[in-house]
Protein backbone atom coordinates (compact mmCIF):
# COMPACT_ATOMS: atom_id res chain seq x y z
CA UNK A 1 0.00 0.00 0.00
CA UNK A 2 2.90 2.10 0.61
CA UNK A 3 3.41 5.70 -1.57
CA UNK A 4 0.38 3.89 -3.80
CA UNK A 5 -1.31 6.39 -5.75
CA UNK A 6 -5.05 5.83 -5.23
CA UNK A 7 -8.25 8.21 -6.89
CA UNK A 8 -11.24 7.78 -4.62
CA UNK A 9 -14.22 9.49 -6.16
CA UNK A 10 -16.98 10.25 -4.10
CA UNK A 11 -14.77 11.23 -1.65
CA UNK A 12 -15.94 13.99 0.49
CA UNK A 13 -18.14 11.57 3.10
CA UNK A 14 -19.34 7.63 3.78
CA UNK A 15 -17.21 5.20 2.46
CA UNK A 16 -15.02 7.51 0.27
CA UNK A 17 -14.05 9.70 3.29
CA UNK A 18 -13.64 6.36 5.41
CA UNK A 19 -11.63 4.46 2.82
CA UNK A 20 -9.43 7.84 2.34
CA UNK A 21 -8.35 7.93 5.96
CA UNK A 22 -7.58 4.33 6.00
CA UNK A 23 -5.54 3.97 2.91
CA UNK A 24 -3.58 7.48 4.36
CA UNK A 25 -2.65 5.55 7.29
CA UNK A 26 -1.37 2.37 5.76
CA UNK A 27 0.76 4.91 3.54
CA UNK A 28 -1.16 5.92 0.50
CA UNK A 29 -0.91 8.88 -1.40
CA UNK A 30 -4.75 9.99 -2.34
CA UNK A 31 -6.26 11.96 -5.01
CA UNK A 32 -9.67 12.96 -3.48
CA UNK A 33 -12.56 13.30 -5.69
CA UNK A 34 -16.15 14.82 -5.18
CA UNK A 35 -18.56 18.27 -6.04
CA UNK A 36 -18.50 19.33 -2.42
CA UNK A 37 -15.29 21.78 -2.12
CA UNK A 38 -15.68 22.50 1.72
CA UNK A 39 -15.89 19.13 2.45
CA UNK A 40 -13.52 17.42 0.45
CA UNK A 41 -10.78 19.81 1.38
CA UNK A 42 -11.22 19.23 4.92
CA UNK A 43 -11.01 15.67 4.43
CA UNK A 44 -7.65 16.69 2.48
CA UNK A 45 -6.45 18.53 5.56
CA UNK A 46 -7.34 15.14 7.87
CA UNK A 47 -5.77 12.42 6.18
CA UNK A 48 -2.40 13.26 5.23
CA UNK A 49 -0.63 16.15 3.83
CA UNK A 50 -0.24 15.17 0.70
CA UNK A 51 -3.42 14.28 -0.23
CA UNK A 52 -5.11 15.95 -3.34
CA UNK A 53 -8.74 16.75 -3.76
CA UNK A 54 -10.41 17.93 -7.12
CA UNK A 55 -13.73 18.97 -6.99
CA UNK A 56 -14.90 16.69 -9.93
CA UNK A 57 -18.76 16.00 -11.17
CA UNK A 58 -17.97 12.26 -12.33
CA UNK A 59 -21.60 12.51 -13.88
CA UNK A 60 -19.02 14.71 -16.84
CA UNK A 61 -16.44 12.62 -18.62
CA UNK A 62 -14.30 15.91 -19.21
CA UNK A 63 -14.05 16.28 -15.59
CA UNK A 64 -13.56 13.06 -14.91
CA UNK A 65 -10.50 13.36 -17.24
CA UNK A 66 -9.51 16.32 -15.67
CA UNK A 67 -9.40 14.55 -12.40
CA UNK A 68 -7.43 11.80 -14.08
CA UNK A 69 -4.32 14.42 -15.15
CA UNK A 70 -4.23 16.39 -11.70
CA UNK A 71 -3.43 13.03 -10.35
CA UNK A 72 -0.42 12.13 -12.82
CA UNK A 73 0.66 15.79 -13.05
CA UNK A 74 0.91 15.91 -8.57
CA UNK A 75 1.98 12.10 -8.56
CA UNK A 76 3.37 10.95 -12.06
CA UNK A 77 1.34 7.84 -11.96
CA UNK A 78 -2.11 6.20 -10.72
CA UNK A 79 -1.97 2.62 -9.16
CA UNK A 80 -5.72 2.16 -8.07
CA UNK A 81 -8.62 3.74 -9.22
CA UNK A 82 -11.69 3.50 -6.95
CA UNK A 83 -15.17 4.32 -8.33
CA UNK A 84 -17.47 4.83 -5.26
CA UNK A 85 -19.70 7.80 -5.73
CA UNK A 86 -23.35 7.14 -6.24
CA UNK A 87 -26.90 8.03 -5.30
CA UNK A 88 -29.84 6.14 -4.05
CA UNK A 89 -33.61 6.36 -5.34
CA UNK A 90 -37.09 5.69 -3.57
CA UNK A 91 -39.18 5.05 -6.40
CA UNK A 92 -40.98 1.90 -6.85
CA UNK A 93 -40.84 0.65 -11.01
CA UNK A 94 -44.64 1.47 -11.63
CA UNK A 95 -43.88 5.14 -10.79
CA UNK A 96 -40.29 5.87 -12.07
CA UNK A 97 -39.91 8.64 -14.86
CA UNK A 98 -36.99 9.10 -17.52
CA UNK A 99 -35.73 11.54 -15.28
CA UNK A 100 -35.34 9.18 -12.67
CA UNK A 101 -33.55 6.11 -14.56
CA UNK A 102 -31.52 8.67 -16.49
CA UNK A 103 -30.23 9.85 -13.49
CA UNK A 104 -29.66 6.15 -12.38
CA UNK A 105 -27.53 5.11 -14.93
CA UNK A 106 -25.46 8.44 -15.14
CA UNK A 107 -24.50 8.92 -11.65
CA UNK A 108 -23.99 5.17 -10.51
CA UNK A 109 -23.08 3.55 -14.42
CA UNK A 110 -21.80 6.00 -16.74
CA UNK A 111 -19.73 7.84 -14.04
CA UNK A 112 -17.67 4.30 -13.44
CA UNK A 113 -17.75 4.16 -16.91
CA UNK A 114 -15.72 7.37 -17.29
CA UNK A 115 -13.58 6.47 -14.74
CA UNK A 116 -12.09 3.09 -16.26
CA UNK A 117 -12.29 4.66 -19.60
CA UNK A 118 -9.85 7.51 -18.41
CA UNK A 119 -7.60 5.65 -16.41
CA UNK A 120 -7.30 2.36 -19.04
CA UNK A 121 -5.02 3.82 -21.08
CA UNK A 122 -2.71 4.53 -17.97
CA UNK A 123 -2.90 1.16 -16.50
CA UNK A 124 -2.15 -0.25 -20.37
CA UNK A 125 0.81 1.95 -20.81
CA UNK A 126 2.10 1.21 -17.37
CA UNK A 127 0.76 -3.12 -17.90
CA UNK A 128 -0.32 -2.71 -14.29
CA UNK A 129 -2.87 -1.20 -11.82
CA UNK A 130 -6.52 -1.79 -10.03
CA UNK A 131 -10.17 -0.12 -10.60
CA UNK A 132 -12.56 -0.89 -8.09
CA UNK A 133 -16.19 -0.52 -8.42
CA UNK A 134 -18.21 0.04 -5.19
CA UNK A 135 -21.45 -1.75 -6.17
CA UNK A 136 -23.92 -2.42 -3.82
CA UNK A 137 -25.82 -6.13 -3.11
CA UNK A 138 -28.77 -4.67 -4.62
CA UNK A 139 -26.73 -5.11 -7.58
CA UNK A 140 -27.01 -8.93 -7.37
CA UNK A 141 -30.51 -8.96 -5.53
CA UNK A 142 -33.44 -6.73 -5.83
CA UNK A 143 -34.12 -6.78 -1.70
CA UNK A 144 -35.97 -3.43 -1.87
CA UNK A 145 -38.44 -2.40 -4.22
CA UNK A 146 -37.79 1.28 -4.18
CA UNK A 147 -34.41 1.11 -5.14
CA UNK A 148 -35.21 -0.45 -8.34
CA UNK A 149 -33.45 2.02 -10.83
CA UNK A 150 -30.85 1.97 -8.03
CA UNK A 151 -31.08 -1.93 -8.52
CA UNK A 152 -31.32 -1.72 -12.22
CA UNK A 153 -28.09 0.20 -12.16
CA UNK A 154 -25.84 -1.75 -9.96
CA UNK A 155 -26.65 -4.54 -12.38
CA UNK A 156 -25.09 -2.98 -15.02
CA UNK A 157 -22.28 -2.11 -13.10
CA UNK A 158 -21.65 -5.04 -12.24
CA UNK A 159 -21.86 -6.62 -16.02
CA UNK A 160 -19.48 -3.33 -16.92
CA UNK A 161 -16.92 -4.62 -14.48
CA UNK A 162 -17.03 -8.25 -15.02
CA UNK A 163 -16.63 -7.49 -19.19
CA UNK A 164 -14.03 -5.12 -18.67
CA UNK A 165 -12.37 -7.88 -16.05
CA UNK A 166 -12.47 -10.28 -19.09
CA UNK A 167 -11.50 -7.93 -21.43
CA UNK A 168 -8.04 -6.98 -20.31
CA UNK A 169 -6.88 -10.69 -18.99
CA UNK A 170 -5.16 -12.09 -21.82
CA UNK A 171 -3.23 -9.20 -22.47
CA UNK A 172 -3.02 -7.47 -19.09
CA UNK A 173 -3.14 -10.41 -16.22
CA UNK A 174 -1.75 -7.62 -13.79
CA UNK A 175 -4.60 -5.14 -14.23
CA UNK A 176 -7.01 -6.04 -11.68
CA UNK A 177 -10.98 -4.80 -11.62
CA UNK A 178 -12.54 -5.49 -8.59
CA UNK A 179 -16.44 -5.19 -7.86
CA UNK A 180 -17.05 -4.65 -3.79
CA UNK A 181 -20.87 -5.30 -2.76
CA UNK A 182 -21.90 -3.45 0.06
CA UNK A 183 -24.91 -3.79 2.19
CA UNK A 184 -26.65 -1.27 3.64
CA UNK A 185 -24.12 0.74 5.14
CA UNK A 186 -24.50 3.43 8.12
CA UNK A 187 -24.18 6.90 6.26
CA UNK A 188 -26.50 9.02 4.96
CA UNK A 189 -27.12 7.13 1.42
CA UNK A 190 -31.19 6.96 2.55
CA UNK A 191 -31.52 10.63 3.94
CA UNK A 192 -29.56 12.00 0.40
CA UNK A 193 -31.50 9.45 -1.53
CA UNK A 194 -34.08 11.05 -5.25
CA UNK A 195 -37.10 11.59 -3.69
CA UNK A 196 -36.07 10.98 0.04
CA UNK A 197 -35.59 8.03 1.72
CA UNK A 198 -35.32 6.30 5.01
CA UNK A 199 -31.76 7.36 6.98
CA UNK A 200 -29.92 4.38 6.55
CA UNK A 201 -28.17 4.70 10.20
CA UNK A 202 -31.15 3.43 11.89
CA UNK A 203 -31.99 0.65 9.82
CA UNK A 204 -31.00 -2.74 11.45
CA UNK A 205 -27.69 -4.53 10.76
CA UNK A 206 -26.42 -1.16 8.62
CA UNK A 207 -22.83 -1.83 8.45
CA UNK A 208 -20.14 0.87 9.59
CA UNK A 209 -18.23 2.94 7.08
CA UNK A 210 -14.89 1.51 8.64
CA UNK A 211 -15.92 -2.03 8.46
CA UNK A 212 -16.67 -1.54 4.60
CA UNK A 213 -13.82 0.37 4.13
CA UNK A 214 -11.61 -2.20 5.47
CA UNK A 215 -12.66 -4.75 2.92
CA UNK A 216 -11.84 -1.95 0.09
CA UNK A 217 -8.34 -1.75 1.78
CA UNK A 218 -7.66 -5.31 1.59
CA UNK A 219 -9.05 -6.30 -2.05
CA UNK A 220 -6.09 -3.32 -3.27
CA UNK A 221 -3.79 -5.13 -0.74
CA UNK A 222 -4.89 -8.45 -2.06
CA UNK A 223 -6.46 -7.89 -5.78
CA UNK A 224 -9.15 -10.22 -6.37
CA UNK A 225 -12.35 -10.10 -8.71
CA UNK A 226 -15.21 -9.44 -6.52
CA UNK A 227 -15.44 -8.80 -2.81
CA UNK A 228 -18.85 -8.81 -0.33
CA UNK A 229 -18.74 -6.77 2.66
CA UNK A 230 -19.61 -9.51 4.78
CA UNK A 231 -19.76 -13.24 4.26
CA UNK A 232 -23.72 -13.04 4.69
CA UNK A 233 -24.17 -11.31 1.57
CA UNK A 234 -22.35 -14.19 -0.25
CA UNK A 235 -24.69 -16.89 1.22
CA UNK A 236 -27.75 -14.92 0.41
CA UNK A 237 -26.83 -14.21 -3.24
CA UNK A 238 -25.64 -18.40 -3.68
CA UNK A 239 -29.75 -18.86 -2.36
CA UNK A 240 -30.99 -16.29 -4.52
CA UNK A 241 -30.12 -17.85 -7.82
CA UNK A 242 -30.48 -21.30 -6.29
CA UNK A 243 -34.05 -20.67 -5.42
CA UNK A 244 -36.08 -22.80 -7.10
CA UNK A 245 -39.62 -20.52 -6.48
CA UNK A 246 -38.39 -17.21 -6.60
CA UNK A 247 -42.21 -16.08 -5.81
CA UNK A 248 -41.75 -17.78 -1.95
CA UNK A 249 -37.99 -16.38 -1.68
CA UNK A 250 -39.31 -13.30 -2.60
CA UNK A 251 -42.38 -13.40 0.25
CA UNK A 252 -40.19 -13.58 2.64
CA UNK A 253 -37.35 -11.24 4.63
CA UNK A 254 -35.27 -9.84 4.09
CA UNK A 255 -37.25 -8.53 1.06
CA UNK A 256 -39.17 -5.92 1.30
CA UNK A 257 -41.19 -2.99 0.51
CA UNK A 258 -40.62 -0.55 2.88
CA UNK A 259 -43.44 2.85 2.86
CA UNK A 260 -42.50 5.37 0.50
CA UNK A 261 -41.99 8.82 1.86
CA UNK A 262 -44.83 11.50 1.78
């Protein structure tokens, strides 16, 4: 991990602020990335003096280039590129508009998108380095029915990554892309979510920032293909696609159709 170069978008709070201060500590060198300036350079200031934050909109592929070159111009090189930043819906499928999936797929699927595109021809030049997509287990089940653009959009991710993993093997064995699958995790994803939402830190079992975090840590320490948060989320997606009556899985926690905001 040591004098690594790592690009954290998302950066400026949750598990983008969490992961920053942990990689600082094990010796990283960050590039912090978000659209909130106060908070992002006060993260800056906390984790380690040489950190870099860019106020970047990764929903614009120019400025998610731009973010790209500040990095090699401070650093001279990228070794991990982590796409976290997203954004939660509560909209059930009946009701969603095009505004809503549009928004969807650009902040949580095209912004990755940019993101591997601009830092590809890096990790190609230099036949090494990591991306890793923060997905979310909604990406492999649909637990909660007003996150289903949310849903819908993690799936793609997911299918991104895994092509992209595929992609670059034969040629590049030692570029690694990594998908990480989250729970729900104790920030304020819910509160922040299109159209409101239910605060995520009171909802049962919601998973500390550090804890998910750590698991980011170690899948750069130790590159591997796909990571859950905890081993849980492993078991229930292996019983998902096992099911054999999705209709009586389905009936059942921990699915769920929680009330919609007023």
């Amino acid at each position: 991990m040591r004098d690594r170069v790592i690009v954290i978008t998302g950066a400026s709070s949750g598990i983008g602020a969490a992961l920053a201060a942990l990689v600082s500590k094990r010796g990283a060198r960050t590039v912090l990335a978000a659209r909130r300036n106060e908070e992002l350079h006060d993260l800056a200031a906390r984790v380690e003096s040489d950190a870099l934050p860019v106020v970047t909109d990764v929903t614009r592929r120019d400025e998610v280039e731009r973010l790209r070159d500040a990095a090699l111009e401070r650093f001279g090189q990228i070794d991990v590129w982590v796409n976290n930043a997203g954004r939660g819906i509560s909209r059930v499928v009946s009701e969603l508009t095009d505004e809503d999936f549009d928004e969807m797929m650009l902040v949580n699927v095209k912004s990755a998108l940019y993101g591997m595109q601009a830092v590809i021809p890096h990790f190609r030049e230099r036949r090494r380095g990591q991306i890793v997509n923060v997905s979310s287990m909604l990406g492999r089940v649909p637990f909660v029915t007003v996150r289903s653009a949310y849903s819908a959009a993690k799936h793609a991710l997911n299918a991104l990554t895994a092509n992209l993993r595929m992609e670059l093997r034969a040629e590049h064995p030692d570029i690694w892309v990594t998908s990480v699958l989250p729970g729900v995790v104790a920030t304020d994803f819910g509160n922040r979510a299109r159209h409101g939402g239910l605060d995520s830190r009171k909802l049962p079992n919601a998973q500390p920032v550090e804890e998910v975090a750590s698991v980011i840590a170690d899948v750069i320490e130790r590159p591997r293909a796909e990571a859950y948060t905890r081993a849980v989320y492993r078991d229930q997606v292996a019983a998902y696609y096992a099911a054999e009556d999705l209709t009586e899985l389905e009936s059942r926690p921990p699915f769920m159709t929680p009330p919609r905001p007023q």
